[in-house]
N, C-alpha and C. Protein backbone atom coordinates (compact mmCIF):
# COMPACT_ATOMS: atom_id res chain seq x y z
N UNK A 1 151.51 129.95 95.23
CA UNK A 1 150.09 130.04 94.97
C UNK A 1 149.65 128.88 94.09
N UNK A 2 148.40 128.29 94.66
CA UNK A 2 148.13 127.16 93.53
C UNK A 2 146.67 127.89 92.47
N UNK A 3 146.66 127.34 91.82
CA UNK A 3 145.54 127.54 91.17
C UNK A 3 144.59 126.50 90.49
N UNK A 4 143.85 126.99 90.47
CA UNK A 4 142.37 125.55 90.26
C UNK A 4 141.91 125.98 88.82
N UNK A 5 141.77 124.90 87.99
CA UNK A 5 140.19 125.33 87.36
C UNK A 5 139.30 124.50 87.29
N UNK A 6 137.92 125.19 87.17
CA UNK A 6 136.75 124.20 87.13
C UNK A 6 136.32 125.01 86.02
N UNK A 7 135.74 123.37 85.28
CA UNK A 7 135.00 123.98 84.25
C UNK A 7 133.85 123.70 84.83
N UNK A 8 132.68 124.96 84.53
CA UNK A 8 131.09 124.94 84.92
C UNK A 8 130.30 124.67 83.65
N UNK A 9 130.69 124.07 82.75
CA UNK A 9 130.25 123.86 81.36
C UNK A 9 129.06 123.35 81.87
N UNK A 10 127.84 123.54 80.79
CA UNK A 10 126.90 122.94 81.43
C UNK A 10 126.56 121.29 80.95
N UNK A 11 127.50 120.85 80.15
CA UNK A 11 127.33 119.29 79.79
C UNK A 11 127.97 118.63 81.06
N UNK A 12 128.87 119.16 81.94
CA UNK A 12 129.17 118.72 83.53
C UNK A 12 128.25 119.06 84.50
N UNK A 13 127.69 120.08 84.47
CA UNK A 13 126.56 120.39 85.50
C UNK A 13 125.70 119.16 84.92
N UNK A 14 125.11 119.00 84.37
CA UNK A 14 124.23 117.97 83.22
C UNK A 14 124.67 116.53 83.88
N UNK A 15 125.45 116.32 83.69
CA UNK A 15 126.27 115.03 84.05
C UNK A 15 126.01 115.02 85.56
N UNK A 16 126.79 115.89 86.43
CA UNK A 16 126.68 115.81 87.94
C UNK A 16 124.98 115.32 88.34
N UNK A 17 124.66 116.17 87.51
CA UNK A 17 122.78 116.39 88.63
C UNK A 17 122.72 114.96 88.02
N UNK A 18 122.64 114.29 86.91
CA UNK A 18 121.82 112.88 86.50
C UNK A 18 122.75 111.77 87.17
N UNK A 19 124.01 111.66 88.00
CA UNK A 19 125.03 110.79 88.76
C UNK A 19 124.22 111.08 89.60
N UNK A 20 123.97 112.54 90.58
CA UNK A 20 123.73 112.15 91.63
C UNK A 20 121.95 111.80 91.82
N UNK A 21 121.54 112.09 90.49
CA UNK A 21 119.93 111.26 90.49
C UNK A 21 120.19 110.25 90.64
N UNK A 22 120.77 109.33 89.99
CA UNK A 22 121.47 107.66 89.93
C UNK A 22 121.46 106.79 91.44
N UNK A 23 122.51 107.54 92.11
CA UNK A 23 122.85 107.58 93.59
C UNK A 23 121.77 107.69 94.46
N UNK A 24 121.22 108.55 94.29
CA UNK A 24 119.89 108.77 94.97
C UNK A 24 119.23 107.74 95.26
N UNK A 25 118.73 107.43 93.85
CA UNK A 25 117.77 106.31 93.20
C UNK A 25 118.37 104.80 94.04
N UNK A 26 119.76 104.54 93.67
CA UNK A 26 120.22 103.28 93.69
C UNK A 26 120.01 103.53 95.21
N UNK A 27 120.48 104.20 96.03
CA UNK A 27 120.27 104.25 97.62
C UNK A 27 119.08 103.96 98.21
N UNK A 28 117.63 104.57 97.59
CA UNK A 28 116.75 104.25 98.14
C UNK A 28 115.90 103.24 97.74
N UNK A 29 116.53 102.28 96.05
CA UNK A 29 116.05 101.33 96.57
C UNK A 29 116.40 100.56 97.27
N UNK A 30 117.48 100.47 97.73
CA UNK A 30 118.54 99.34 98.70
C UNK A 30 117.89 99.74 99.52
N UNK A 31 117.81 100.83 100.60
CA UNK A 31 117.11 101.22 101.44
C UNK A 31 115.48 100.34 101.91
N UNK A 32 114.77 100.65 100.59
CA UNK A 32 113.27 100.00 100.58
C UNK A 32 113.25 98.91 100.52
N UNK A 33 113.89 98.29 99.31
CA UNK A 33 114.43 96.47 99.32
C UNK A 33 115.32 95.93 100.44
N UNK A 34 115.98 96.53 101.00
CA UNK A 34 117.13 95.46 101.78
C UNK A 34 116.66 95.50 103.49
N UNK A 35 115.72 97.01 103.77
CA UNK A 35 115.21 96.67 105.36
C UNK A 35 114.11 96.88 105.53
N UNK A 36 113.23 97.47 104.34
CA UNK A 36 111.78 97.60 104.51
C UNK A 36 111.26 96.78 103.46
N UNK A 37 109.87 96.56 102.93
CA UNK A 37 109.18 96.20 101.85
C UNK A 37 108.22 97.31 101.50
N UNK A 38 106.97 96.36 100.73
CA UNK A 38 106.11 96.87 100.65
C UNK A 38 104.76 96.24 100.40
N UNK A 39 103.78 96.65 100.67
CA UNK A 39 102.58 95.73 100.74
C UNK A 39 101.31 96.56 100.25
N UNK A 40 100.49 95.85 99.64
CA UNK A 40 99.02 96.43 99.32
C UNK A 40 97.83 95.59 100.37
N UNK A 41 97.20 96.63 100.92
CA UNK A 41 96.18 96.40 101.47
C UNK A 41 95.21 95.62 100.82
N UNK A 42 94.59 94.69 101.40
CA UNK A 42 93.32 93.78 100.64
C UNK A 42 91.90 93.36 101.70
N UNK A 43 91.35 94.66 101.32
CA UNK A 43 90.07 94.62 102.23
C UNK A 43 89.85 95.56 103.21
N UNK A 44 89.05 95.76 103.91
CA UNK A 44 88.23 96.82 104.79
C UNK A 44 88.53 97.18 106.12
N UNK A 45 89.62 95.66 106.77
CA UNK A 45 89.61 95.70 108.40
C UNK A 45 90.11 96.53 108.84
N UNK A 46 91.03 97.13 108.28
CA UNK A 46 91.87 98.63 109.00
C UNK A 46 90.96 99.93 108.65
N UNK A 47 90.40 99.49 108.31
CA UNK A 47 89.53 100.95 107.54
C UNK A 47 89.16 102.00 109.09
N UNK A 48 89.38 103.32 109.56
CA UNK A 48 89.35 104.17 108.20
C UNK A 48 91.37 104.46 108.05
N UNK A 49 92.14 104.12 109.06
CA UNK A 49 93.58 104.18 108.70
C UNK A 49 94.23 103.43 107.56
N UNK A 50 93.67 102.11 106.90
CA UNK A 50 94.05 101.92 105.72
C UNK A 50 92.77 101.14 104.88
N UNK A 51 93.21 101.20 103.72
CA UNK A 51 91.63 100.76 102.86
C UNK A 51 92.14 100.19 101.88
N UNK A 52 91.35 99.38 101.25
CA UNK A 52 91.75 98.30 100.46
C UNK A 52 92.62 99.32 98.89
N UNK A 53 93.39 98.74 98.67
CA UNK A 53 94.12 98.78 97.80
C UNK A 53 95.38 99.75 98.05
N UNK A 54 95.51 100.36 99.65
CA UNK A 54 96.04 101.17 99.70
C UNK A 54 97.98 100.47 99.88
N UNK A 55 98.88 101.20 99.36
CA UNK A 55 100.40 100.68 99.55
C UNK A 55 100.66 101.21 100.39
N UNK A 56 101.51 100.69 101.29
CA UNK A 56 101.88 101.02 102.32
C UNK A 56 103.55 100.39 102.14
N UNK A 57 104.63 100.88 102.82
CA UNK A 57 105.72 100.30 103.00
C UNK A 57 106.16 99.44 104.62
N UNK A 58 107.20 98.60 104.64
CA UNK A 58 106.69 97.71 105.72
C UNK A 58 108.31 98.07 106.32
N UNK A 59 108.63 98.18 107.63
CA UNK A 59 109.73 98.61 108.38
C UNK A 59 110.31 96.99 108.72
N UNK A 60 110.68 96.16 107.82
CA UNK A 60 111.19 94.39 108.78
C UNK A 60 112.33 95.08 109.61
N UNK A 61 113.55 96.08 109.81
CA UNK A 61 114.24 96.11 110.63
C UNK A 61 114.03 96.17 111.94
N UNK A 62 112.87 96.98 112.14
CA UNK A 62 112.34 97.26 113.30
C UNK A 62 112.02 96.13 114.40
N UNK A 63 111.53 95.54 113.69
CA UNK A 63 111.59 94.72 114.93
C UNK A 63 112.83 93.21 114.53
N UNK A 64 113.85 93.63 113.89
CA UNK A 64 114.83 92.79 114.20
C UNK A 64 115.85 93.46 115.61
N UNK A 65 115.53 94.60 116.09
CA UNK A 65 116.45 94.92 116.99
C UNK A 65 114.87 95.26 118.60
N UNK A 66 113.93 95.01 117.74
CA UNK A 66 113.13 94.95 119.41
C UNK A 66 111.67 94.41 119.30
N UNK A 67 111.07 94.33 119.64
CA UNK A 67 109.48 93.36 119.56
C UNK A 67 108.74 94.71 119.57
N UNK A 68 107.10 94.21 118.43
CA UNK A 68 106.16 94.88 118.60
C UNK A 68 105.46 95.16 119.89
N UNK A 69 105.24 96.93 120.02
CA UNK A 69 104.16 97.62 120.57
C UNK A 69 103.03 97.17 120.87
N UNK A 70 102.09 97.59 121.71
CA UNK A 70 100.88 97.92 121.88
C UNK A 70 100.76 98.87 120.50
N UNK A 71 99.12 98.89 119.72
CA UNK A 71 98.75 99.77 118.57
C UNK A 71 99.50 99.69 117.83
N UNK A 72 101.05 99.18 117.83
CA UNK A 72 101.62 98.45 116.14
C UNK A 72 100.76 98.40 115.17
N UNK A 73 100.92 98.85 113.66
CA UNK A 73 99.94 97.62 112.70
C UNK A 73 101.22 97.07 112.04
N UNK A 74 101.15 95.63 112.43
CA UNK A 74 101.71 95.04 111.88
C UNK A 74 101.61 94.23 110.28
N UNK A 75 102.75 93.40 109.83
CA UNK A 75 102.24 92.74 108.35
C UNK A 75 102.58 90.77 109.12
N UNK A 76 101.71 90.14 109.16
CA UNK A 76 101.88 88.36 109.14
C UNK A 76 101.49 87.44 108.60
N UNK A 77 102.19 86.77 108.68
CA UNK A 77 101.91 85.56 107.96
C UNK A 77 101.37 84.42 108.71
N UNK A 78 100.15 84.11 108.15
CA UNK A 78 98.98 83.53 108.51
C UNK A 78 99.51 81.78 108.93
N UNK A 79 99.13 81.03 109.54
CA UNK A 79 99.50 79.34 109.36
C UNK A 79 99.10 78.78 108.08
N UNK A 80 98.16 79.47 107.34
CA UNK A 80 97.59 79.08 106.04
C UNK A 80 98.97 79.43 104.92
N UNK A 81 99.82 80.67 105.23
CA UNK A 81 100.58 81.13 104.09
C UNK A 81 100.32 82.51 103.42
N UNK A 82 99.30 82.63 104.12
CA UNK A 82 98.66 83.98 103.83
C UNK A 82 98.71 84.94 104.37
N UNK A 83 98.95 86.09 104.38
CA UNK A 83 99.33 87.46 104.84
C UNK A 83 98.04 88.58 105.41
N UNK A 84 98.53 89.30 106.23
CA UNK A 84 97.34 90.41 106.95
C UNK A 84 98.11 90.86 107.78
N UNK A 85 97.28 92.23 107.50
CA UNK A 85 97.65 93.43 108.59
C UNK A 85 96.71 93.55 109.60
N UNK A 86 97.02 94.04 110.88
CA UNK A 86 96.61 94.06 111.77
C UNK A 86 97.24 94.77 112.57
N UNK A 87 96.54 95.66 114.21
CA UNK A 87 96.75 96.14 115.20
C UNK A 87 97.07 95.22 116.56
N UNK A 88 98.32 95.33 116.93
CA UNK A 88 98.94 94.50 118.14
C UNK A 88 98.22 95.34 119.31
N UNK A 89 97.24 94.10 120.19
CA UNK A 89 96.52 94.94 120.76
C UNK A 89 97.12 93.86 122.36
N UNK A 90 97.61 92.94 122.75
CA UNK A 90 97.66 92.01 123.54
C UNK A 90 99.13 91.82 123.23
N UNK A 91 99.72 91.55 124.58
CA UNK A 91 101.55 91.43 124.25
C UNK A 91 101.73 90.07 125.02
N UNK A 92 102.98 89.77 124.94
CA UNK A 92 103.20 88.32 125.32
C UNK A 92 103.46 88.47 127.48
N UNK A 93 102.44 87.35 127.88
CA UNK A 93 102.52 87.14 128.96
C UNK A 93 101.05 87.59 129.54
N UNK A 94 100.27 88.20 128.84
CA UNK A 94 99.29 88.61 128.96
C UNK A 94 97.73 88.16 128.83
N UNK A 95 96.41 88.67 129.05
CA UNK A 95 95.63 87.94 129.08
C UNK A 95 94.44 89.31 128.68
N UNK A 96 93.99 88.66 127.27
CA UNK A 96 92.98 89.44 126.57
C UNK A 96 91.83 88.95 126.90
N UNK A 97 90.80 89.78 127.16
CA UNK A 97 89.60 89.60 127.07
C UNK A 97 88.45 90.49 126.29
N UNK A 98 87.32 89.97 125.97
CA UNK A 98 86.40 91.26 125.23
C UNK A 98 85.22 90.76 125.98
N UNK A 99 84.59 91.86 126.70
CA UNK A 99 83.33 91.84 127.04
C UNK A 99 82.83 93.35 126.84
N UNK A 100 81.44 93.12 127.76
CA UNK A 100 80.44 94.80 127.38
C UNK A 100 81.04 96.07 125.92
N UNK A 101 81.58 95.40 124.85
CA UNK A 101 82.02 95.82 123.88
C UNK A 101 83.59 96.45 124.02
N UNK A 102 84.06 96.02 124.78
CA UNK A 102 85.28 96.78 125.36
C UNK A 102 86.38 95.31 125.33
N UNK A 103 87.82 95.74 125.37
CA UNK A 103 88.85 94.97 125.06
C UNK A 103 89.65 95.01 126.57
N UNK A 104 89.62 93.78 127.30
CA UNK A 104 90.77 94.38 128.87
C UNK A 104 91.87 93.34 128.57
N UNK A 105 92.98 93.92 129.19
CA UNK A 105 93.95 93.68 129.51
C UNK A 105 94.52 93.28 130.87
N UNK A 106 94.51 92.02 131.37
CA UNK A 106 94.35 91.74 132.29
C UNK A 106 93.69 92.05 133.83
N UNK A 107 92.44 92.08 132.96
CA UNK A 107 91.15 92.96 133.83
C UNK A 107 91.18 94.13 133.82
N UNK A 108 92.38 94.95 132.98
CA UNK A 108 91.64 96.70 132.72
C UNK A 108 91.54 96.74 131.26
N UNK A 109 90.55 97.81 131.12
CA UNK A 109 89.98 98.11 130.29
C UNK A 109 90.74 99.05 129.38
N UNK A 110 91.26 99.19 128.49
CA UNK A 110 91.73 99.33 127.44
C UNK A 110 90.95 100.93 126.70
N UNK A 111 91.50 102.24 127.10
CA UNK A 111 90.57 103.44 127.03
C UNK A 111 90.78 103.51 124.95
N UNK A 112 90.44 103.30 124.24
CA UNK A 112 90.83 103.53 122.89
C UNK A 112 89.66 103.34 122.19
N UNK A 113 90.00 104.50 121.38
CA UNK A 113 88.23 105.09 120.56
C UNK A 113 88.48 103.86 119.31
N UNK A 114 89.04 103.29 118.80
CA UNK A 114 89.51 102.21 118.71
C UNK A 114 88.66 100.59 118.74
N UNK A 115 88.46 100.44 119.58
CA UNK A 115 87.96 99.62 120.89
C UNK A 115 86.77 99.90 121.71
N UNK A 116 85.90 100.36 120.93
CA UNK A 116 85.06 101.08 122.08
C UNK A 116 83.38 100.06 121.61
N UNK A 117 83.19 99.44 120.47
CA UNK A 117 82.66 99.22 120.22
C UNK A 117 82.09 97.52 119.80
N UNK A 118 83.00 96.40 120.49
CA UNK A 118 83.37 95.56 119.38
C UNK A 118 82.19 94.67 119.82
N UNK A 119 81.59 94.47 119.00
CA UNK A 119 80.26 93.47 119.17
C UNK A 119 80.85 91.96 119.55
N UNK A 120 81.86 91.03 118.54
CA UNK A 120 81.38 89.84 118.61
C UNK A 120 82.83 89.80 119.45
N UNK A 121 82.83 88.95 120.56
CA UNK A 121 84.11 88.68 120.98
C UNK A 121 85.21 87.79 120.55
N UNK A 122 84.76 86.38 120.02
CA UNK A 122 84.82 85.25 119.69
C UNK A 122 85.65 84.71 120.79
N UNK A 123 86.77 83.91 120.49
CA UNK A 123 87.77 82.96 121.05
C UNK A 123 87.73 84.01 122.94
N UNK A 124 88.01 84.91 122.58
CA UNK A 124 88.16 86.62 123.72
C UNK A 124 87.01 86.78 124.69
N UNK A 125 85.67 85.73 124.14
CA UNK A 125 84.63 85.97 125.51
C UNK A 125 85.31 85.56 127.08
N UNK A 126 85.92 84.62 127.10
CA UNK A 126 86.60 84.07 128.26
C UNK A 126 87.85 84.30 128.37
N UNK A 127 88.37 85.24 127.86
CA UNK A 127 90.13 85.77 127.79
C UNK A 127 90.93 84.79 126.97
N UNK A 128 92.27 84.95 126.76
CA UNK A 128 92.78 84.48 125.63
C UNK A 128 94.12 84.66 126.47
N UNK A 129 94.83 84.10 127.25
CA UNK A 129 96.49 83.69 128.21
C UNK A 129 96.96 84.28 126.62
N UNK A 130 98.47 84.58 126.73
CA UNK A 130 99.37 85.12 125.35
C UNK A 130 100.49 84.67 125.69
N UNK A 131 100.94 83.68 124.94
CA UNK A 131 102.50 82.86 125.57
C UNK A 131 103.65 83.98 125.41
N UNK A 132 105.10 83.73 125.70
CA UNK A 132 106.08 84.29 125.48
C UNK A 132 106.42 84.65 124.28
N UNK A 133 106.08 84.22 123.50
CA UNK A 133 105.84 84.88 122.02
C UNK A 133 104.84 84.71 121.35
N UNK A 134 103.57 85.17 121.60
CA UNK A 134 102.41 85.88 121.17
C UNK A 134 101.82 87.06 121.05
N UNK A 135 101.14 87.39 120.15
CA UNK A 135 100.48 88.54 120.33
C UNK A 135 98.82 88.69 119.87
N UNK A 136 97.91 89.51 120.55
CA UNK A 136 96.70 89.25 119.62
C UNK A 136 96.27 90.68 119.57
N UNK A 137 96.24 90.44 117.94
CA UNK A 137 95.71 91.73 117.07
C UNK A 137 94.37 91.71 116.76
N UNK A 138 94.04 92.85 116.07
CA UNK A 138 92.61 93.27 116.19
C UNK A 138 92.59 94.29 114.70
N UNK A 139 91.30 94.34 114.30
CA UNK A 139 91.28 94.84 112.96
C UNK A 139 90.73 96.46 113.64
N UNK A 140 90.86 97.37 113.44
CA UNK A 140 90.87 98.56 113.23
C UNK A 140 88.96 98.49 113.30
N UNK A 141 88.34 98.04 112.47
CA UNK A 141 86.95 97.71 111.69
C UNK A 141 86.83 96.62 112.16
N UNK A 142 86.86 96.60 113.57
CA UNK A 142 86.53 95.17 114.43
C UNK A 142 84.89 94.48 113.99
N UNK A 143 84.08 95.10 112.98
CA UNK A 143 83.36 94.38 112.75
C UNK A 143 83.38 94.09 111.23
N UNK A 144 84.03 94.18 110.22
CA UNK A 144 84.61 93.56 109.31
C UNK A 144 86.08 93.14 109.29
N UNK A 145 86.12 92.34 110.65
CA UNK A 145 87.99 92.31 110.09
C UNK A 145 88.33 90.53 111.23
N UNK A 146 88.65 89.75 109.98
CA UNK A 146 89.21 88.32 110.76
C UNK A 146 90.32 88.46 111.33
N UNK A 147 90.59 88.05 112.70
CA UNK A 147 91.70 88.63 113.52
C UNK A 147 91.55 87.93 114.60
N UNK A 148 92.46 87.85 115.77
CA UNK A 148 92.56 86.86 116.97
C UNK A 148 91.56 86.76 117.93
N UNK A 149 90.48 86.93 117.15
CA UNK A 149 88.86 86.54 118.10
C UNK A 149 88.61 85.23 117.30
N UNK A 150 89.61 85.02 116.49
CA UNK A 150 89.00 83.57 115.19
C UNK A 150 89.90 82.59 115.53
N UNK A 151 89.77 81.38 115.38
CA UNK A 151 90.46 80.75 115.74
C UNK A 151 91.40 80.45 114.27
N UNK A 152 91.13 80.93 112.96
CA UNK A 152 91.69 80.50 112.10
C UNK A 152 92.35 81.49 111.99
N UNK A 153 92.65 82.55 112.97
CA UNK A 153 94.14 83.38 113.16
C UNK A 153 94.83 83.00 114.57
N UNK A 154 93.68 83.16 115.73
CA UNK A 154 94.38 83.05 117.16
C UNK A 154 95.76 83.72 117.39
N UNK A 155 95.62 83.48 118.12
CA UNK A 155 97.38 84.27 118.86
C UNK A 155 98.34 84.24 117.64
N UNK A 156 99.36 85.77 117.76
CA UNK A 156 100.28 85.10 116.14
C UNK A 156 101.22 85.31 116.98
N UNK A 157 102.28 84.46 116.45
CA UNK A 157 103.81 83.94 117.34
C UNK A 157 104.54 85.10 116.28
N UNK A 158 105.12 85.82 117.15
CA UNK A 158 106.00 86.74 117.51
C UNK A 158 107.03 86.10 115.53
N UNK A 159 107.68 85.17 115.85
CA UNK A 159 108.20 84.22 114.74
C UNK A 159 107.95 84.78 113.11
N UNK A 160 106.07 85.05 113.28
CA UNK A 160 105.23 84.80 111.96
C UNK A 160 105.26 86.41 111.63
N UNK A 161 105.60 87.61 112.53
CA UNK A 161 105.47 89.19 112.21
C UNK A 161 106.46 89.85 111.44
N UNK A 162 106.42 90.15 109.85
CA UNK A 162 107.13 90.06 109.03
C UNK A 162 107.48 91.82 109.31
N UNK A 163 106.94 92.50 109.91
CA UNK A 163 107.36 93.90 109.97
C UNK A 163 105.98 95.14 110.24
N UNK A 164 106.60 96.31 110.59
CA UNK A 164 105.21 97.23 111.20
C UNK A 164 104.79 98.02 110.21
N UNK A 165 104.18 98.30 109.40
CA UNK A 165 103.92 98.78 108.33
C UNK A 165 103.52 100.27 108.90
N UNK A 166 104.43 101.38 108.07
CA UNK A 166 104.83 102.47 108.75
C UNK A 166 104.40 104.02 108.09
N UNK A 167 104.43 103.73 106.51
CA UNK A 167 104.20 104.95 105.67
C UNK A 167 103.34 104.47 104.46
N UNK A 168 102.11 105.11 104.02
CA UNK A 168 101.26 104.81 103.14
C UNK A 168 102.21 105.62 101.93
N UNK A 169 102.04 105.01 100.58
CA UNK A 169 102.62 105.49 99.51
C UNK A 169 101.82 105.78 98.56
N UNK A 170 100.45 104.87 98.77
CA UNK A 170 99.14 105.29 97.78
C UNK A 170 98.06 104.75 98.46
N UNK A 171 97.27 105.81 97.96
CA UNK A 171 96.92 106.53 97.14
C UNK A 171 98.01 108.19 97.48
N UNK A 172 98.40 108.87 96.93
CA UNK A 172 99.28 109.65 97.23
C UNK A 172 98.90 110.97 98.17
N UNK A 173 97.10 111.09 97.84
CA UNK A 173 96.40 112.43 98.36
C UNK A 173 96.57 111.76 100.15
N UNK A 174 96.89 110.79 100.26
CA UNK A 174 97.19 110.51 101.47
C UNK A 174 98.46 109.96 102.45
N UNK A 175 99.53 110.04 101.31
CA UNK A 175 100.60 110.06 101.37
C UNK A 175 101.39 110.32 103.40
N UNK A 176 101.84 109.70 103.62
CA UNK A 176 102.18 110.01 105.01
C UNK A 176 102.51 108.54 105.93
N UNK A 177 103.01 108.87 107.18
CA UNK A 177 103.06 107.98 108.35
C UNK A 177 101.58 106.92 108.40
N UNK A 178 101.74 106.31 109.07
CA UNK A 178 100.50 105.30 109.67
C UNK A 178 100.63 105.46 110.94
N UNK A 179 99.84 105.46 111.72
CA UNK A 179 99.73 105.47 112.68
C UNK A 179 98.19 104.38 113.61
């Protein structure tokens, strides 16, 4: 017969629970730092799914093992150096257009409440070809939001999409997925 003892003292219970707080902790920031980030919203264009100041965390693994979606919101980096979020609305090989307030996709029309409204077309009045690694996004608040109707975004190369930004963290009363 063998026999065991454990002590249940509570300066070891004490000890255990604050190790495995430690562990916890150290795991998820490696987790958040080493395949996701995180980012604060700056400004109105996603509004009403994200709003200025809101944190959000950013998934970069995701698309190291496959390319952005259709309705992605992605995080990029601008040719200027500068960063924005945006909705992947146009995929590579493809051909965007915006007319009668509506967004098509190589001459169909694009059913998304979304999209239903967009006044100015810009670069998109005459369609917009999308090379093998392009994509053109669209602000949520297509009438406050600079995005690939401008030419000082245009098409963003696949290259420049730093990750899909996936779970809001604040404000907390809204805590959750993005979608």
């Amino acid at each position: 017969m063998f026999y065991t003892y454990e002590d249940n003292g509570k300066l070891r219970i004490i000890l255990r629970v604050e190790v495995t707080f430690i562990v916890l902790i150290s795991l998820a920031w490696f987790i958040v730092y080493g395949f996701m980030g995180q980012t604060i919203v700056n400004g109105q264009s996603m509004s009403p799914v994200l709003n200025s100041e809101d944190v959000c965390l950013i998934n970069r693994l995701k698309y190291d093992l496959s390319d952005p979606d259709r309705y992605d919101i992605v995080l990029f980096e601008r040719e200027d150096g500068e960063y924005n979020i945006k909705r992947v609305i146009g995929l590579p090989g493809e051909t965007v257009a915006i007319m009668d307030g509506g967004v098509y996709i190589d001459g169909v029309r694009l059913e998304d409440e979304r999209l239903k409204s967009i006044s100015l077309a810009g670069i998109a009045e005459n369609g917009v070809f999308l090379g093998e690694d392009e994509y053109f996004v669209l602000g949520d608040n297509a009438e406050s939001s600079e995005d690939s109707r401008f030419g000082s975004i245009g098409n963003v190369k696949r290259q420049n999409i730093r990750g899909e930004i996936w779970f809001k963290i604040r404000p907390l009363s809204e805590l959750g997925t993005v979608k």
